[in-house]
N, C-alpha and C. Protein backbone atom coordinates (compact mmCIF):
# COMPACT_ATOMS: atom_id res chain seq x y z
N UNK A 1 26.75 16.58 -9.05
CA UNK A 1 27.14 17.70 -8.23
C UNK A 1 26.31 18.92 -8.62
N UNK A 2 25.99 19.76 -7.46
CA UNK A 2 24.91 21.09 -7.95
C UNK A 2 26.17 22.02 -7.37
N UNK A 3 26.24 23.33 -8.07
CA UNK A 3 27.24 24.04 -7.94
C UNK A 3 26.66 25.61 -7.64
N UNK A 4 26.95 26.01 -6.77
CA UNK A 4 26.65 27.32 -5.86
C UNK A 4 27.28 28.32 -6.03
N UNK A 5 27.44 29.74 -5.94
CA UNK A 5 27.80 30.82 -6.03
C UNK A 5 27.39 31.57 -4.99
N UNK A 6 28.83 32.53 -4.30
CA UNK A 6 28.10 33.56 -3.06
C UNK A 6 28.92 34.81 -3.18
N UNK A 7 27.77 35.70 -3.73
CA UNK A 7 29.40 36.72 -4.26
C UNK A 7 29.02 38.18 -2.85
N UNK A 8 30.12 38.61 -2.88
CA UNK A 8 30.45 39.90 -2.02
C UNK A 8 30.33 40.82 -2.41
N UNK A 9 29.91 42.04 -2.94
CA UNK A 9 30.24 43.08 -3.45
C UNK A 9 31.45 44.43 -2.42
N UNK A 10 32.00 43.51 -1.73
CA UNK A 10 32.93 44.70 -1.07
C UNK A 10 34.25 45.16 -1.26
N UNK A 11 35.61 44.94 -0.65
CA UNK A 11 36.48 45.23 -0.94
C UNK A 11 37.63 44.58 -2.37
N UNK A 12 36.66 42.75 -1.40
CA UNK A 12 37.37 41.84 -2.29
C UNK A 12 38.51 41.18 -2.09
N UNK A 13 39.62 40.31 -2.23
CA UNK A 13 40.37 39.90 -1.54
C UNK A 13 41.60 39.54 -2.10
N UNK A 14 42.60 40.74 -1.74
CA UNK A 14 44.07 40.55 -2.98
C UNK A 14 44.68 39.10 -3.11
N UNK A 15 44.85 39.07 -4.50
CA UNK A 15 45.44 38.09 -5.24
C UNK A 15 46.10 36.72 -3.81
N UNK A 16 47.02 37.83 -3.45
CA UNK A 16 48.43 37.49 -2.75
C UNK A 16 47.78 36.69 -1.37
N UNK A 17 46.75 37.20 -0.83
CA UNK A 17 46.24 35.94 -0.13
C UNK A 17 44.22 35.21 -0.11
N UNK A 18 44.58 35.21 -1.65
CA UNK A 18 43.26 34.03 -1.95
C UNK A 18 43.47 32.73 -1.41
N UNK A 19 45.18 32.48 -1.22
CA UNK A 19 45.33 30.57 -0.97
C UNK A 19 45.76 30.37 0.14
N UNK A 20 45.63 31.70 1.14
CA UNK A 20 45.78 31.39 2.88
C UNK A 20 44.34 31.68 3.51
N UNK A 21 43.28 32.34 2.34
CA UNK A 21 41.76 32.97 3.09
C UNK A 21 41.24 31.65 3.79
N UNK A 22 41.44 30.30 3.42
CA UNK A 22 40.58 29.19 4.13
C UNK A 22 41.15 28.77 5.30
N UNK A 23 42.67 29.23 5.85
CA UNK A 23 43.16 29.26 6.66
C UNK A 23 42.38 29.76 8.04
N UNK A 24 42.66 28.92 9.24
CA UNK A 24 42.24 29.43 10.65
C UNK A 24 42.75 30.34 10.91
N UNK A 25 42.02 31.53 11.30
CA UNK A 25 42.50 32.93 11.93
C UNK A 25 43.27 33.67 10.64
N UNK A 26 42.93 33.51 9.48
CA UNK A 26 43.57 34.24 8.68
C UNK A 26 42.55 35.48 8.67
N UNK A 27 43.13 36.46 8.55
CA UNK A 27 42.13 37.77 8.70
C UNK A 27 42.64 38.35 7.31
N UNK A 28 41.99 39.14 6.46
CA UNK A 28 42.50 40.37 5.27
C UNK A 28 42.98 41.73 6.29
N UNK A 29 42.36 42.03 7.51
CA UNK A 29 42.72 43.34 8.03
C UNK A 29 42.17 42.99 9.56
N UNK A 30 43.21 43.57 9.80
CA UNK A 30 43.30 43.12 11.88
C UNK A 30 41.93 44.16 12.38
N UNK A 31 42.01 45.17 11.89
CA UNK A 31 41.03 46.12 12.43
C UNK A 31 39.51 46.08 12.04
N UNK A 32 39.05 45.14 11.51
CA UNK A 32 37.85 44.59 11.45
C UNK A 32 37.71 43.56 12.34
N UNK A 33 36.30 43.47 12.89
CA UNK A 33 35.81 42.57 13.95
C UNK A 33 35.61 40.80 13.33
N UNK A 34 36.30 40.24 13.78
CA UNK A 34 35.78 38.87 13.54
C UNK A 34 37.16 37.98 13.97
N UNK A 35 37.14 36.52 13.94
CA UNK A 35 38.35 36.07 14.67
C UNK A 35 38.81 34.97 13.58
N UNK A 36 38.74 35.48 12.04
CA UNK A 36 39.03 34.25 11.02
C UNK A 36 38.92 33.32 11.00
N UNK A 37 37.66 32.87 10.93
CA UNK A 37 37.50 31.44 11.19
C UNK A 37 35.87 30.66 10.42
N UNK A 38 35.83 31.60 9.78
CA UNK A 38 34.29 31.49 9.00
C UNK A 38 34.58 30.80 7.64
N UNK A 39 35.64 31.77 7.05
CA UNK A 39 35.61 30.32 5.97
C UNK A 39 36.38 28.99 6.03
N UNK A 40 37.43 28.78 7.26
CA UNK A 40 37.74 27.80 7.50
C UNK A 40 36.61 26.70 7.67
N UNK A 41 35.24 27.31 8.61
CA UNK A 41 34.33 26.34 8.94
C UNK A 41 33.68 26.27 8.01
N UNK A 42 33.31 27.17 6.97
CA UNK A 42 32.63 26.81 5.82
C UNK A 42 33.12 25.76 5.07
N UNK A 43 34.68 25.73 4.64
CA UNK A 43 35.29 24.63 3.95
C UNK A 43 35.60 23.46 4.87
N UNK A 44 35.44 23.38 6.44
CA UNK A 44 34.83 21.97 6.55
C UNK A 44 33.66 21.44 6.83
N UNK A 45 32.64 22.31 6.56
CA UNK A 45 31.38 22.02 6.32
C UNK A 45 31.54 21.37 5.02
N UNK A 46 31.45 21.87 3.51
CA UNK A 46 31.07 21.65 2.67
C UNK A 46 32.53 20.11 2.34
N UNK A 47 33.72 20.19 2.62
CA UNK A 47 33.62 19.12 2.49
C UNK A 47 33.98 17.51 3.26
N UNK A 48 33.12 18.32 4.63
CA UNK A 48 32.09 16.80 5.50
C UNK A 48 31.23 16.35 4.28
N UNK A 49 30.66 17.10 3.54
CA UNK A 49 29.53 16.67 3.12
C UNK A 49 29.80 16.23 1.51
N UNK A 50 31.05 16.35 1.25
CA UNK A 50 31.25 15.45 -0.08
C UNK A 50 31.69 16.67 -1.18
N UNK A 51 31.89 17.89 -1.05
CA UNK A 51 31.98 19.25 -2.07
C UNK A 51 33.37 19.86 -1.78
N UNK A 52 33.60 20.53 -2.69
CA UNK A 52 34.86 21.79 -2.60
C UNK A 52 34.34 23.19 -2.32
N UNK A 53 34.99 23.66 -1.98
CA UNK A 53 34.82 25.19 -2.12
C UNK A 53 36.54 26.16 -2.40
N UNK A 54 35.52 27.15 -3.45
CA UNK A 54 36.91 27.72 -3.80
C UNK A 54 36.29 29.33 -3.91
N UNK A 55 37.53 30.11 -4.34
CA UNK A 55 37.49 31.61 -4.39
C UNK A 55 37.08 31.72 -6.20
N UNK A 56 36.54 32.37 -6.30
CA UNK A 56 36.48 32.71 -7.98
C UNK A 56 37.97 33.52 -8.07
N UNK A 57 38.76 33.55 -8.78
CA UNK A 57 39.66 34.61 -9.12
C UNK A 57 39.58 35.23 -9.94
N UNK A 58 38.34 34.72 -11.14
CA UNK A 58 38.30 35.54 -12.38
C UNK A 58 37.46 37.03 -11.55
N UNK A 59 36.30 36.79 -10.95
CA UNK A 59 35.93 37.74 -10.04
C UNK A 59 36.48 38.88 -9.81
N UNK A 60 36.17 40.13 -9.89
CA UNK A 60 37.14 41.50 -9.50
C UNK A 60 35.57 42.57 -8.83
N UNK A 61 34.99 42.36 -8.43
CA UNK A 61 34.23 43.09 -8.43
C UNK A 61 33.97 42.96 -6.72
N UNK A 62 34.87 42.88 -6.00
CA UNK A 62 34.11 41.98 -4.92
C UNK A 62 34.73 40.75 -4.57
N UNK A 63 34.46 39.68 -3.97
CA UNK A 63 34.47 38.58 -3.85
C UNK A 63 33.58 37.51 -4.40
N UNK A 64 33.86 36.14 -4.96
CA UNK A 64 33.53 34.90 -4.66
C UNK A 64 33.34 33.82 -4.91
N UNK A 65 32.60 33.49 -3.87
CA UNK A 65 32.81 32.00 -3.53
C UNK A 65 32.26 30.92 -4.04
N UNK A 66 32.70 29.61 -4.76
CA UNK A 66 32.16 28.87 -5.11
C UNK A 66 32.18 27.75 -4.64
N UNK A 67 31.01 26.73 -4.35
CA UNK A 67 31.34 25.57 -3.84
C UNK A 67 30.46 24.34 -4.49
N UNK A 68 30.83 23.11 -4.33
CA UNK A 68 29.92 22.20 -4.95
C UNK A 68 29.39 21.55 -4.32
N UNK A 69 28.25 20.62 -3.69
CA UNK A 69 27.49 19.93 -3.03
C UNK A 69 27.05 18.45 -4.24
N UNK A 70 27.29 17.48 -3.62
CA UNK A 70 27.06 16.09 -3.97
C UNK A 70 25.33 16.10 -4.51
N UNK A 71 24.62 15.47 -4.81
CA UNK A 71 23.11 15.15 -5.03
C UNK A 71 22.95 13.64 -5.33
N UNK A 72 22.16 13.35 -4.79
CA UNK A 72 21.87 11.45 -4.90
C UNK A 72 20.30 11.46 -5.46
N UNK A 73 20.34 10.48 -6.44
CA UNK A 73 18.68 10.34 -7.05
C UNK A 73 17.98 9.65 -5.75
N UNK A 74 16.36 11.02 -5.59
CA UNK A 74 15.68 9.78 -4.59
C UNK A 74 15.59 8.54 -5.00
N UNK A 75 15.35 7.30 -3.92
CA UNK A 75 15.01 5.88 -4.28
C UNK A 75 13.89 5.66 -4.12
């Protein structure tokens, strides 16, 4: 497994909902543009393809994200 990092430097994302953010249409704040649904598709992207993805919580600076991706030796 090769292991990735994608960090945010912005608001960041309270405690209280790190374990609904992968949720469809979960938003942090209604009054920002977007329709929650980006990291839902991110976490079934990464694991179609064999990986996890998670929130760092030790993280305070910001957000993020960690995920893992599979690797196979060429033949």
């Amino acid at each position: 497994m090769v292991q990735f990092s994608v960090t945010d430097t912005g608001c960041g994302i309270p405690e209280e909902k790190q374990e609904k953010i992968f949720q469809r249409f979960e938003k942090l704040n209604e009054f920002v543009q977007g329709t929650g649904l980006g990291l839902s598709i991110c976490q079934l992207i990464v694991r179609r393809l064999g990986g996890e993805i998670r929130i760092d919580k030790d993280y305070h600076d910001g957000a993020r994200f960690v995920f893992t991706h599979p690797v196979t030796e060429p033949e």
